[in-house]
PDB file of N, CA and C in Angstrom:
ATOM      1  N   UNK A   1     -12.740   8.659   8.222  1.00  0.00           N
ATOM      2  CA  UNK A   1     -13.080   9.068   6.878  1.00  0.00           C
ATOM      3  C   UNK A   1     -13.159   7.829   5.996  1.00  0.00           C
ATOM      4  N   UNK A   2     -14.053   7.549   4.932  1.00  0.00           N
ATOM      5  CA  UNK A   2     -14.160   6.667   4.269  1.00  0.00           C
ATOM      6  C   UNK A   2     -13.361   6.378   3.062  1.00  0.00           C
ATOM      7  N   UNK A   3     -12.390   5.623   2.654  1.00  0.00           N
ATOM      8  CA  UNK A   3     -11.514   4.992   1.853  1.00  0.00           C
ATOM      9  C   UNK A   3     -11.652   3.858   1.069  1.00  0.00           C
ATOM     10  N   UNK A   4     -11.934   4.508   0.125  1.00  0.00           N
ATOM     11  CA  UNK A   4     -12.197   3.318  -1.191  1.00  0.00           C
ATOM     12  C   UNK A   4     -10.510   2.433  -1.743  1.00  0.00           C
ATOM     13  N   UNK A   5     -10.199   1.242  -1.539  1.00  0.00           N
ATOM     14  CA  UNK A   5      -9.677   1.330  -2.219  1.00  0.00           C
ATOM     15  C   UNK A   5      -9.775  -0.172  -3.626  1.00  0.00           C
ATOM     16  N   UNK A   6      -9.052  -0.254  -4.630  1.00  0.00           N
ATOM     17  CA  UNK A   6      -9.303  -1.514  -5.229  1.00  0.00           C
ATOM     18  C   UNK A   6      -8.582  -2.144  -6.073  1.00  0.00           C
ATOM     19  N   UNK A   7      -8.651  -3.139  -6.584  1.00  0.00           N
ATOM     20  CA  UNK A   7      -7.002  -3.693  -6.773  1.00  0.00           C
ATOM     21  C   UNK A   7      -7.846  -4.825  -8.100  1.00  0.00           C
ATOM     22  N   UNK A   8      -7.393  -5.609  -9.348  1.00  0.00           N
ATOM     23  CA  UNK A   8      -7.939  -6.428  -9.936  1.00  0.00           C
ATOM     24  C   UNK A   8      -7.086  -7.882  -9.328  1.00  0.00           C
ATOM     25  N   UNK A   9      -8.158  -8.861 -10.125  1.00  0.00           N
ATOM     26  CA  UNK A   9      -7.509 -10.467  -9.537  1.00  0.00           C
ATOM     27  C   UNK A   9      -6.476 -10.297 -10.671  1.00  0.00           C
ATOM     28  N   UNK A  10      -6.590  -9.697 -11.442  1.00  0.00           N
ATOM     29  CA  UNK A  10      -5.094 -10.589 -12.202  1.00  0.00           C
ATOM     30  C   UNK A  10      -3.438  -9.684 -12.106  1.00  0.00           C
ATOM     31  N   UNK A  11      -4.176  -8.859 -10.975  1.00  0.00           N
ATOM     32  CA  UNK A  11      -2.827  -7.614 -10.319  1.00  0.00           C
ATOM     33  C   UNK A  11      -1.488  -8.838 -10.196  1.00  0.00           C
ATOM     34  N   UNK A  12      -0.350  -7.592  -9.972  1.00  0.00           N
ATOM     35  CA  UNK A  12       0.492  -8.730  -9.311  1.00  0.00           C
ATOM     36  C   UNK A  12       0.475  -8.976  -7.731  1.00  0.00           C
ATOM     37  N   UNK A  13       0.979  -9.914  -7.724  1.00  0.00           N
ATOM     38  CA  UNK A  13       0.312 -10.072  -6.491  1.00  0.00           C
ATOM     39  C   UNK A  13       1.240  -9.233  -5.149  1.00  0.00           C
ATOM     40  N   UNK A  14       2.102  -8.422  -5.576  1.00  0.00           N
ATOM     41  CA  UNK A  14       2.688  -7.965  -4.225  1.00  0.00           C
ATOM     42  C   UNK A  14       1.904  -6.403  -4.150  1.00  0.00           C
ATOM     43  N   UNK A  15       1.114  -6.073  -5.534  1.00  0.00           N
ATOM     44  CA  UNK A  15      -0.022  -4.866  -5.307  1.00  0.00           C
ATOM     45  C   UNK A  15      -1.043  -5.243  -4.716  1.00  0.00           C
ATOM     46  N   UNK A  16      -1.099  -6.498  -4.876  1.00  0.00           N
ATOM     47  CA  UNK A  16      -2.894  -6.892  -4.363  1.00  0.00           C
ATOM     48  C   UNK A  16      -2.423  -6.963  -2.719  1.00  0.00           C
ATOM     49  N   UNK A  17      -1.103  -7.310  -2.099  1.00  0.00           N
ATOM     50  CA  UNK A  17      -0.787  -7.600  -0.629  1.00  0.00           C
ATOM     51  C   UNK A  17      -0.777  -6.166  -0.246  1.00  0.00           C
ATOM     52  N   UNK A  18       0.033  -4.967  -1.013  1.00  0.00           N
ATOM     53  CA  UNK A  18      -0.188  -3.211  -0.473  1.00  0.00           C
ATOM     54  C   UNK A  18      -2.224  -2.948  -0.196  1.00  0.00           C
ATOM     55  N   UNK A  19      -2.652  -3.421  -0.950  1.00  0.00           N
ATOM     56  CA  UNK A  19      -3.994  -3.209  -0.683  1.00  0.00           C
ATOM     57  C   UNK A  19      -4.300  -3.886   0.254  1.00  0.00           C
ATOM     58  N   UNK A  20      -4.511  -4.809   0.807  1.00  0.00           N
ATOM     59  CA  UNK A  20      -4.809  -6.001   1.986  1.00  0.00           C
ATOM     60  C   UNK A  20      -4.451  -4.795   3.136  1.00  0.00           C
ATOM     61  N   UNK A  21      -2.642  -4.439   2.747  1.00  0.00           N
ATOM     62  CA  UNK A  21      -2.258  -4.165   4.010  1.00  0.00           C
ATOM     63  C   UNK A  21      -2.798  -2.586   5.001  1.00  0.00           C
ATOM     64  N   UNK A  22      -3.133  -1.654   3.284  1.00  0.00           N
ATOM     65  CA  UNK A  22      -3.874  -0.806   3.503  1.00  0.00           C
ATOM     66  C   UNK A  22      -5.228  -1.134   4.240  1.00  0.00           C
ATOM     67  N   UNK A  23      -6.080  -1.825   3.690  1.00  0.00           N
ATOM     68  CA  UNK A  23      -6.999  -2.161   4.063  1.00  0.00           C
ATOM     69  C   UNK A  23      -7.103  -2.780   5.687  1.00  0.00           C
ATOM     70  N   UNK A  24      -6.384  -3.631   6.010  1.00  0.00           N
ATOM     71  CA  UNK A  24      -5.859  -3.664   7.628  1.00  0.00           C
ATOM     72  C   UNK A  24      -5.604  -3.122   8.291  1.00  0.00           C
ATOM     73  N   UNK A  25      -5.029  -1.563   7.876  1.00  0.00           N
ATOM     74  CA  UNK A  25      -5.070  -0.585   8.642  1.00  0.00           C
ATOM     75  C   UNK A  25      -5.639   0.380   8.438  1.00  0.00           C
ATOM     76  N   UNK A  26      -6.747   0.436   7.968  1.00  0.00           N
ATOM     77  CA  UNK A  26      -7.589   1.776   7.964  1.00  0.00           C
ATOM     78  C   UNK A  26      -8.730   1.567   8.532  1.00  0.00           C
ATOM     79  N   UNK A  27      -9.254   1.401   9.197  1.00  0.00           N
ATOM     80  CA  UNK A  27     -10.779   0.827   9.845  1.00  0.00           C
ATOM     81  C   UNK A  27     -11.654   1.634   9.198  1.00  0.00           C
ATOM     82  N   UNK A  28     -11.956   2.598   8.261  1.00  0.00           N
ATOM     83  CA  UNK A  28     -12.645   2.731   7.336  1.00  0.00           C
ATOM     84  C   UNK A  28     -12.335   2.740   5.926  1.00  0.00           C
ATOM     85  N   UNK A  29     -11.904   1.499   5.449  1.00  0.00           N
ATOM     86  CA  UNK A  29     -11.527   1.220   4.244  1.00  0.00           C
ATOM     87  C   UNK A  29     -12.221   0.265   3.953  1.00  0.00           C
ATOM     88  N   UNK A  30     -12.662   0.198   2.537  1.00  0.00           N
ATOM     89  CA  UNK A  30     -13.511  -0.513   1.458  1.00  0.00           C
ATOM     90  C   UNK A  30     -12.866  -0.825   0.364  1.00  0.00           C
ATOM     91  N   UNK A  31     -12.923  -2.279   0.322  1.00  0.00           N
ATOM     92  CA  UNK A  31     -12.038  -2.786  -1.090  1.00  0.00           C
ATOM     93  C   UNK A  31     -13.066  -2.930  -2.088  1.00  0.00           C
ATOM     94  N   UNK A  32     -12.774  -2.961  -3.131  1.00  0.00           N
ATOM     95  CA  UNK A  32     -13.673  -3.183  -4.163  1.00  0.00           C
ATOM     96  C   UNK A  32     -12.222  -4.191  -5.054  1.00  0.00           C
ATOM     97  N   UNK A  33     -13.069  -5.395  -5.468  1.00  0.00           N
ATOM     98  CA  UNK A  33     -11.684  -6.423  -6.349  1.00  0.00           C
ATOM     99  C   UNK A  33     -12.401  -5.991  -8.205  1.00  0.00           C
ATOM    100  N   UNK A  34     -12.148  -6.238  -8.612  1.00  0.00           N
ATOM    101  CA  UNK A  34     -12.509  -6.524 -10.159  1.00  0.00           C
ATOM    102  C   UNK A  34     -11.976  -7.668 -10.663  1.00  0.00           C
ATOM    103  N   UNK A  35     -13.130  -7.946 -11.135  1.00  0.00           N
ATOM    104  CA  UNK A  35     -12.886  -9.693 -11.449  1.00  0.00           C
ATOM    105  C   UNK A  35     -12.418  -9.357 -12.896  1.00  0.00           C
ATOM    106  N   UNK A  36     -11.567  -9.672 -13.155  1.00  0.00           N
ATOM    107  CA  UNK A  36     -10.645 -10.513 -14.237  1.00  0.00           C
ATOM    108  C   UNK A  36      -9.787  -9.121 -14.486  1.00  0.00           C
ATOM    109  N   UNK A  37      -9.611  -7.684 -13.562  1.00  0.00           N
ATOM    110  CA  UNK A  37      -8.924  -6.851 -13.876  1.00  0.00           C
ATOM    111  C   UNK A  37      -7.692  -7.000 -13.190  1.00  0.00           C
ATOM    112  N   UNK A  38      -7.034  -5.787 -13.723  1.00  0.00           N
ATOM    113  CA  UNK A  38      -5.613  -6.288 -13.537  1.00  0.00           C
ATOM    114  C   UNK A  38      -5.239  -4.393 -12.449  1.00  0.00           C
ATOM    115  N   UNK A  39      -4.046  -3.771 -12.850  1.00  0.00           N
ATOM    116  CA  UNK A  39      -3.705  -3.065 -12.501  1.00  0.00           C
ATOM    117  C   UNK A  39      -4.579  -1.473 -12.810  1.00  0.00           C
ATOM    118  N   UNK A  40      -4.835  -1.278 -13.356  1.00  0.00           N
ATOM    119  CA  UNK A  40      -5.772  -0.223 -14.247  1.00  0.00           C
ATOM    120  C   UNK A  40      -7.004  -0.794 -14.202  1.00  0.00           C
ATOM    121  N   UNK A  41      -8.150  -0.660 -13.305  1.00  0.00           N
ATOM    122  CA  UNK A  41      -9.484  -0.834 -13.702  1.00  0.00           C
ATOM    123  C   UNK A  41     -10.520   0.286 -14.578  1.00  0.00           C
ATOM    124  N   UNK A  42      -9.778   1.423 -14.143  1.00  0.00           N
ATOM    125  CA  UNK A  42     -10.290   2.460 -14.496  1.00  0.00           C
ATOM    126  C   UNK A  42     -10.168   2.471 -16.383  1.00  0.00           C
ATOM    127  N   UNK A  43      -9.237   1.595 -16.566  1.00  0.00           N
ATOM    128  CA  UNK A  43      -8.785   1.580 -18.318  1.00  0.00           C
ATOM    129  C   UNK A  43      -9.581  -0.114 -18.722  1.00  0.00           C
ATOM    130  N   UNK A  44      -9.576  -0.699 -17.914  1.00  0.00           N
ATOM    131  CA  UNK A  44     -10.361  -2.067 -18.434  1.00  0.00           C
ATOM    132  C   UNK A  44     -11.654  -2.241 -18.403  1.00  0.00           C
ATOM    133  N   UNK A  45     -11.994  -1.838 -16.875  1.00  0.00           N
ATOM    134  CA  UNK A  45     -13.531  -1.953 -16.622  1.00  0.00           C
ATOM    135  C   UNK A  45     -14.126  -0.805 -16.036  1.00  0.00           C
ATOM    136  N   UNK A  46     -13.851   0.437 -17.714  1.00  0.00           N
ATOM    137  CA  UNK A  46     -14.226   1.569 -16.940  1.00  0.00           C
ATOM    138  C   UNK A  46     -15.462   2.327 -16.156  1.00  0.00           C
ATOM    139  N   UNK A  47     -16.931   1.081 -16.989  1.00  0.00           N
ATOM    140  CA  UNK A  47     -18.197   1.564 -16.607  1.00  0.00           C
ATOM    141  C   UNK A  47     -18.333   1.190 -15.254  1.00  0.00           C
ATOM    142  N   UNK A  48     -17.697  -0.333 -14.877  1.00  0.00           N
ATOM    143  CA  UNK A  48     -17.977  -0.531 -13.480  1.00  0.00           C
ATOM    144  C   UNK A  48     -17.323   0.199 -12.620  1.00  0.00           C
ATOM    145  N   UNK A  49     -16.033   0.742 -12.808  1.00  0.00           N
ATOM    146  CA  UNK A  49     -15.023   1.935 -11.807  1.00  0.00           C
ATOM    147  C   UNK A  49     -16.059   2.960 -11.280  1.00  0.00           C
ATOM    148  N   UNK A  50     -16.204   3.611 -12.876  1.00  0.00           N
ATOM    149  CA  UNK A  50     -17.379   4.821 -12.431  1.00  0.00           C
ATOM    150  C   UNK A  50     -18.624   4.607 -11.505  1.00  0.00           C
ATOM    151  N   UNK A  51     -18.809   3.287 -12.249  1.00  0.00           N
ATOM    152  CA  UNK A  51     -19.885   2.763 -10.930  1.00  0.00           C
ATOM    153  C   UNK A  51     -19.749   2.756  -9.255  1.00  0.00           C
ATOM    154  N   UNK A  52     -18.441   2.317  -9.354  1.00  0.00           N
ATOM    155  CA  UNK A  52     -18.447   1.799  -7.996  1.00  0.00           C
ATOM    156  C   UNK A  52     -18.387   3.443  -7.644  1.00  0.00           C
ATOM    157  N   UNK A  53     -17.114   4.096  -8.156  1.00  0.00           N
ATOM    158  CA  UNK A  53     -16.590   5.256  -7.567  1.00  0.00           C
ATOM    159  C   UNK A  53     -18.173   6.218  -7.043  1.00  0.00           C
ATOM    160  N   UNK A  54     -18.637   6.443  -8.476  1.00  0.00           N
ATOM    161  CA  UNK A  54     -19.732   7.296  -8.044  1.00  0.00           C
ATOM    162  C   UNK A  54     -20.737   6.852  -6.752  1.00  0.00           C
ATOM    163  N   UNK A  55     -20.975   5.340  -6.541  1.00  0.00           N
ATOM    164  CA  UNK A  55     -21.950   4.529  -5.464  1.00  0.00           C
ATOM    165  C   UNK A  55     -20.991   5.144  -4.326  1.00  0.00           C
ATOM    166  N   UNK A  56     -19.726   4.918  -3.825  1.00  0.00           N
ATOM    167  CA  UNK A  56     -18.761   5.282  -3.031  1.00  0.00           C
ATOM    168  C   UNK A  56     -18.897   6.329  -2.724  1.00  0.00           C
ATOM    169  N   UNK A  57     -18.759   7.806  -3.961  1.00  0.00           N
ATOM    170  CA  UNK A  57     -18.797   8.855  -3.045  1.00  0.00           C
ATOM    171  C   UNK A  57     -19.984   9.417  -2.700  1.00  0.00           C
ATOM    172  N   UNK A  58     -21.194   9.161  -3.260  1.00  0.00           N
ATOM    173  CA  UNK A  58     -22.370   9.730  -2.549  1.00  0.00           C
ATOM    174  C   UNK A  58     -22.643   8.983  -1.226  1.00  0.00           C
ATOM    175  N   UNK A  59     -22.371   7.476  -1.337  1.00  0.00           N
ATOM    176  CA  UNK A  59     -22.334   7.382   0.160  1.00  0.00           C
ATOM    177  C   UNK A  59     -21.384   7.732   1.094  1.00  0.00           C
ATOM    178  N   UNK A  60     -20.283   8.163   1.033  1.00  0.00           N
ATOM    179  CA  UNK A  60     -19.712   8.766   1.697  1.00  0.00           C
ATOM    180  C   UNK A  60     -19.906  10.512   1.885  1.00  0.00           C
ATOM    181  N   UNK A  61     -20.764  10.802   1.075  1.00  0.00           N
ATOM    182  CA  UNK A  61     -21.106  12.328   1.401  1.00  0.00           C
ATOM    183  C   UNK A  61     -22.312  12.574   1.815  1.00  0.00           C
ATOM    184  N   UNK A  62     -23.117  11.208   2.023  1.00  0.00           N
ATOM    185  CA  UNK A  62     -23.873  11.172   2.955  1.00  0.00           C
ATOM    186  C   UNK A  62     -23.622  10.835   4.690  1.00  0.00           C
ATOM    187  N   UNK A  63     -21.906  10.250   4.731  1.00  0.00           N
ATOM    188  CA  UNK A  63     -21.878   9.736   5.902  1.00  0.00           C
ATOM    189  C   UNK A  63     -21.137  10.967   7.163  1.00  0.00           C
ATOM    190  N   UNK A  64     -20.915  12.239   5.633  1.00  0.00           N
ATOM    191  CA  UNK A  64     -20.430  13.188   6.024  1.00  0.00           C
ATOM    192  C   UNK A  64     -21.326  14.464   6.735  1.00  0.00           C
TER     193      UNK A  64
END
């Protein structure tokens, strides 16, 4: 199943290592970073979230 997940560069950094580690173990997982976001992208960089999210799930409900 396909798994979005995403984390900003200015996270702390032991959230940005839970994502890595997620991401290492899911063989269908997709990171998405946000450049200059932090913990909340969805509250900083909300047009690109929606972006990504919405690009994410139609392709994944196409892969379905």
């Amino acid at each position: 199943m396909p798994i979005l997940l995403s984390k900003g560069e200015t996270s702390p950094p032991y959230l940005q290592a839970v994502v890595d580690v997620l991401a290492a173990s899911l063989p269908e997982a997709e990171v998405k970073t946000y450049r200059g976001g932090g913990h909340a992208p969805q509250a900083t960089h909300a047009e690109e979230y929606v972006a990504t999210v919405t690009e994410f799930a139609t392709r994944a409900g196409r892969a379905t």
